[in-house]
C-alpha atoms as a PDB file:
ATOM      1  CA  UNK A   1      92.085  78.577 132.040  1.00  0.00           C
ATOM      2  CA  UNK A   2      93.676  78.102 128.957  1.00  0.00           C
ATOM      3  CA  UNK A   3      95.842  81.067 127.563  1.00  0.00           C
ATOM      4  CA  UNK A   4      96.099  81.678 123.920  1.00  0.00           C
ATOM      5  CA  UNK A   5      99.717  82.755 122.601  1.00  0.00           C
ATOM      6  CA  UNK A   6     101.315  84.264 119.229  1.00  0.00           C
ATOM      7  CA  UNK A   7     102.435  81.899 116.574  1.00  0.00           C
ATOM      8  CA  UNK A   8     103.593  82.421 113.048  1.00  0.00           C
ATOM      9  CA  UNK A   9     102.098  80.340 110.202  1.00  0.00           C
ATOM     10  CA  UNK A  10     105.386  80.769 108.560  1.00  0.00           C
ATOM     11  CA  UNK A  11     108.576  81.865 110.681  1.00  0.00           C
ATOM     12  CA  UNK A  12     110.944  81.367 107.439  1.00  0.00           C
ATOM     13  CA  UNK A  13     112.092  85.167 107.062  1.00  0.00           C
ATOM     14  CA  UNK A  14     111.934  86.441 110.665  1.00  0.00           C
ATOM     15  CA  UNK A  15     115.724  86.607 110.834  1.00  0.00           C
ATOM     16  CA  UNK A  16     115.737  88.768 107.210  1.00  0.00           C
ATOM     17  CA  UNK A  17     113.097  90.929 108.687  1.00  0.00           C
ATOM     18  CA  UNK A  18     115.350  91.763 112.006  1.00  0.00           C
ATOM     19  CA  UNK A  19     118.633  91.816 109.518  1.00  0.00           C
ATOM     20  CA  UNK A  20     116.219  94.615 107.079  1.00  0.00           C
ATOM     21  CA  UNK A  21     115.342  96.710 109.971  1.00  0.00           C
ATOM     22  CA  UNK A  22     118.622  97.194 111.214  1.00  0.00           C
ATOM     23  CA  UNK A  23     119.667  99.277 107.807  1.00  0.00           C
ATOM     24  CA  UNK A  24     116.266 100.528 106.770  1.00  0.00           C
ATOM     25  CA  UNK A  25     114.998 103.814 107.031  1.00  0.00           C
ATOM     26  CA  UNK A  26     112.488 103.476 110.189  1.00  0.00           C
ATOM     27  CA  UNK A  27     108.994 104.478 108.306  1.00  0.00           C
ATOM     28  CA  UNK A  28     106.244 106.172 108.943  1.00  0.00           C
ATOM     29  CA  UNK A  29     104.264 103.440 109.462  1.00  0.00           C
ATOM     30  CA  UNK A  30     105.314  99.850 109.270  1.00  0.00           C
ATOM     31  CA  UNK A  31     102.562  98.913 106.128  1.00  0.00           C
ATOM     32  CA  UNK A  32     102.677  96.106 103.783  1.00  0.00           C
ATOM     33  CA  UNK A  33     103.848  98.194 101.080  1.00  0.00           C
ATOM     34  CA  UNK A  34     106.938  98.826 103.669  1.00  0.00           C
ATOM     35  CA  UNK A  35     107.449  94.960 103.992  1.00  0.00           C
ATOM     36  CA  UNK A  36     107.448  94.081 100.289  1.00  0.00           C
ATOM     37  CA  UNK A  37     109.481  97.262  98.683  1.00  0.00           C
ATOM     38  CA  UNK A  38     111.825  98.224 101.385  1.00  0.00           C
ATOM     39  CA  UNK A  39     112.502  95.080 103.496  1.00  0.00           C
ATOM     40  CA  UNK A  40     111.794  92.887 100.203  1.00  0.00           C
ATOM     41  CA  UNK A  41     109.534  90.233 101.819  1.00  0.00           C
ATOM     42  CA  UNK A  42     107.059  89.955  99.491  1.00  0.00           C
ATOM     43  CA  UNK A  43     104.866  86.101 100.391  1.00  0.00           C
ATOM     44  CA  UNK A  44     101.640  86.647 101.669  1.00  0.00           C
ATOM     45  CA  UNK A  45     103.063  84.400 104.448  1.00  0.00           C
ATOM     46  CA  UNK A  46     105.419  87.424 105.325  1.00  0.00           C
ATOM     47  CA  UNK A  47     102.348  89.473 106.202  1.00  0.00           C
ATOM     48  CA  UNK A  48     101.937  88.077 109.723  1.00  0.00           C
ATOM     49  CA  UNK A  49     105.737  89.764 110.332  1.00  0.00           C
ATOM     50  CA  UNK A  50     103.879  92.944 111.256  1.00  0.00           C
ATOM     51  CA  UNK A  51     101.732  91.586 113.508  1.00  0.00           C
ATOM     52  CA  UNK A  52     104.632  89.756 115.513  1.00  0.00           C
ATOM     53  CA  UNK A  53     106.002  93.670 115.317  1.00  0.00           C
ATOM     54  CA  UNK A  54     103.034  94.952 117.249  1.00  0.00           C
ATOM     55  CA  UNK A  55     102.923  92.247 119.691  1.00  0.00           C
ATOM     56  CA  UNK A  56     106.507  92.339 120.821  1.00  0.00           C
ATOM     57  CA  UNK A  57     105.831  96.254 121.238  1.00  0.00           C
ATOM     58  CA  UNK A  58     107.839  97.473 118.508  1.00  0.00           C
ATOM     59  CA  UNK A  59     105.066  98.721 116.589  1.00  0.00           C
ATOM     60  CA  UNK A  60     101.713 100.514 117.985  1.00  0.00           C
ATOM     61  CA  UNK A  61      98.259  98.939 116.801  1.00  0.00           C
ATOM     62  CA  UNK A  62      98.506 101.368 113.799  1.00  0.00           C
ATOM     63  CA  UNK A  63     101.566 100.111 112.586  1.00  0.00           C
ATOM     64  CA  UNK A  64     103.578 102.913 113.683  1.00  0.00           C
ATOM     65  CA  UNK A  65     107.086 102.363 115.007  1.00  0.00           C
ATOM     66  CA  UNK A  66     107.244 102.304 119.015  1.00  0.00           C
ATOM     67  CA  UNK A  67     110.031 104.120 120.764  1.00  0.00           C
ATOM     68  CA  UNK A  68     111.485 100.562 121.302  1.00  0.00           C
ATOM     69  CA  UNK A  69     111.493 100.191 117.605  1.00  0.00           C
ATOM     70  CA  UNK A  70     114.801 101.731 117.248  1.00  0.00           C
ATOM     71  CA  UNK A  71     116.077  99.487 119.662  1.00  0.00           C
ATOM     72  CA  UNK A  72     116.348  97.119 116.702  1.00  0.00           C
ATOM     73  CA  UNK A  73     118.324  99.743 114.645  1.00  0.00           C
ATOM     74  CA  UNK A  74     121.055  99.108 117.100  1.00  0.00           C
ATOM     75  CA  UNK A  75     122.709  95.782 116.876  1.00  0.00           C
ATOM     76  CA  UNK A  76     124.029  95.554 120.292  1.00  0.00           C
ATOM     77  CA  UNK A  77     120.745  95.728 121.997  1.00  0.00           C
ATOM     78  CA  UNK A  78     118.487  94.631 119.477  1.00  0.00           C
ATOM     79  CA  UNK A  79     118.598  91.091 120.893  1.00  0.00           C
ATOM     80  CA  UNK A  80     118.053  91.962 124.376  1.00  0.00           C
ATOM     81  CA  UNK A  81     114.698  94.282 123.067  1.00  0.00           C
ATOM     82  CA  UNK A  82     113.735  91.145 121.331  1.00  0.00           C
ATOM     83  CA  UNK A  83     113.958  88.577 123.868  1.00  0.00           C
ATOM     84  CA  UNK A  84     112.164  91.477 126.333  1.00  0.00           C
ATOM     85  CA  UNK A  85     109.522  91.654 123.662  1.00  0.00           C
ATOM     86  CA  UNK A  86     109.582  87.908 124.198  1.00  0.00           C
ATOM     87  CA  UNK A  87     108.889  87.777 127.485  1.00  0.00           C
ATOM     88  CA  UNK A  88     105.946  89.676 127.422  1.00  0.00           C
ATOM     89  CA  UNK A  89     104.302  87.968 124.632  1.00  0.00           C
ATOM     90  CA  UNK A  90     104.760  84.816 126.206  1.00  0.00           C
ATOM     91  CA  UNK A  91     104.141  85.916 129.602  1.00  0.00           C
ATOM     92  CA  UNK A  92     101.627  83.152 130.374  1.00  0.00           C
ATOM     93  CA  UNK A  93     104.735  80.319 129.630  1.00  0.00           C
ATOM     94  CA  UNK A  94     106.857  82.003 132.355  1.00  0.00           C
ATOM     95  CA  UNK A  95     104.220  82.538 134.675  1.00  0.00           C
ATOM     96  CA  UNK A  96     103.645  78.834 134.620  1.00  0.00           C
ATOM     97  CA  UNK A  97     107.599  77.805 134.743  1.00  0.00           C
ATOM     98  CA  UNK A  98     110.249  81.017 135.421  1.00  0.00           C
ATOM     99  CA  UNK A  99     112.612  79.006 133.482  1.00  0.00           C
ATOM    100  CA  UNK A 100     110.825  78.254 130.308  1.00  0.00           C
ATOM    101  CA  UNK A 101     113.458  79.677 128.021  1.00  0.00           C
ATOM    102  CA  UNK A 102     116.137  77.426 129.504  1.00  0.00           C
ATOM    103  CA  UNK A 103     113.641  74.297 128.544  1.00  0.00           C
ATOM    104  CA  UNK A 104     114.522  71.664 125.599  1.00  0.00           C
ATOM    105  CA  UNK A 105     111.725  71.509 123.483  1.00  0.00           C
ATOM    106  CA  UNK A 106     110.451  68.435 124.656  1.00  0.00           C
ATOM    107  CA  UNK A 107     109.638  69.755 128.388  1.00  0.00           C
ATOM    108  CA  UNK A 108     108.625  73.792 126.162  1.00  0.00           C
ATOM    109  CA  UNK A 109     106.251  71.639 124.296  1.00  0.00           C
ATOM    110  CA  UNK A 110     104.725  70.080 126.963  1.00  0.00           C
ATOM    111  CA  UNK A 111     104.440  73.436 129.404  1.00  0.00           C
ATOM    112  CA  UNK A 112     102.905  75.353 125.842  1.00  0.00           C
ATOM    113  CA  UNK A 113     100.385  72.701 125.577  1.00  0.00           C
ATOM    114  CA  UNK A 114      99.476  72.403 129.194  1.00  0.00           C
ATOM    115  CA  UNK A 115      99.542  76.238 129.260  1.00  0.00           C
ATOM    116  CA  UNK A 116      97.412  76.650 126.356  1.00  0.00           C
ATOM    117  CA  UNK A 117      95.230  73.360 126.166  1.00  0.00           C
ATOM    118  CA  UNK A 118      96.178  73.511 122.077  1.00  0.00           C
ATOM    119  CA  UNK A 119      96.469  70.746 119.915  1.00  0.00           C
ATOM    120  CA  UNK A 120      99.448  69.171 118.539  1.00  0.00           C
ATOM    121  CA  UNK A 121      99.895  71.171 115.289  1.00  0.00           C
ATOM    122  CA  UNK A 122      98.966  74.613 117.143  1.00  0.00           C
ATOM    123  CA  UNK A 123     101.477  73.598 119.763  1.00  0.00           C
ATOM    124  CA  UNK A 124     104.167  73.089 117.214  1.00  0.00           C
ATOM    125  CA  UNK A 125     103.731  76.216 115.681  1.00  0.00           C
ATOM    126  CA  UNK A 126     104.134  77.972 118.923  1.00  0.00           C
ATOM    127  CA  UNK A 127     107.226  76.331 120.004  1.00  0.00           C
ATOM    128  CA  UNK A 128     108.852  76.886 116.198  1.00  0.00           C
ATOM    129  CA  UNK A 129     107.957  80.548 116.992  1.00  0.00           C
ATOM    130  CA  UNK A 130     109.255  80.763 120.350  1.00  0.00           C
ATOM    131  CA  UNK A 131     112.504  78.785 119.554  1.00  0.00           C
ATOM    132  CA  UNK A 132     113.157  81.117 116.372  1.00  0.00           C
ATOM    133  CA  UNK A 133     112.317  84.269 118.127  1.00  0.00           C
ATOM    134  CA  UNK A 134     114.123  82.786 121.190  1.00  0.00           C
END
């Protein structure tokens, strides 16, 4: 059965978003009005940032900061709460191959669209999110 998995329609700021948290004041709850004003990403594109938040755990469905949410405060374990994040967002990838972040996007390409029975521009956008989260 084919599994769906997160993508970004635009993955251009996601490293500005992870360099932002790290000196921002962790809020109340992670809004738009938080994303434009305090992290200063203000494209409608950038919106989709805070749902990539939720689903690698770091905020709750309300947009409130998880306890592993101040994992990213801390630079020398905010990659390793990322790429756990990672692995449980794209669960269904290792599930199908145990290796799949160790894959050259050729061979990740062809497990995301056998894993998700997507087409070709959906498939891209997975493995463009993946790699950049990755």
């Amino acid at each position: 059965m084919a599994k769906d998995l997160f993508y970004l329609a635009s993955c251009k700021n996601m490293s500005k978003l992870f360099e932002k948290i790290l000196t921002a004041k962790a809020p109340e709850a992670f809004t738009t009005s938080f994303l434009t004003d305090t992290i200063g990403l203000k494209s409608t594109a950038d919106r989709g940032l805070i749902n990539m938040l939720k689903k690698l755990g770091f905020l709750d469905t309300g947009g409130r900061p998880t306890e592993t949410y101040g994992l990213l405060k801390n630079k020398d374990v905010a990659g390793a709460a990322i790429a756990d994040g990672i692995r449980k967002v794209y669960a269904p990838l290792f599930e199908a191959n145990e290796k799949a972040n160790e894959l050259q996007p050729e061979p990740l390409k062809g497990l995301i669209s056998q894993v998700t029975g997507s087409e070709k521009g959906v498939v891209a956008q997975i493995l463009l999110t993946h790699s950049i989260l990755w």
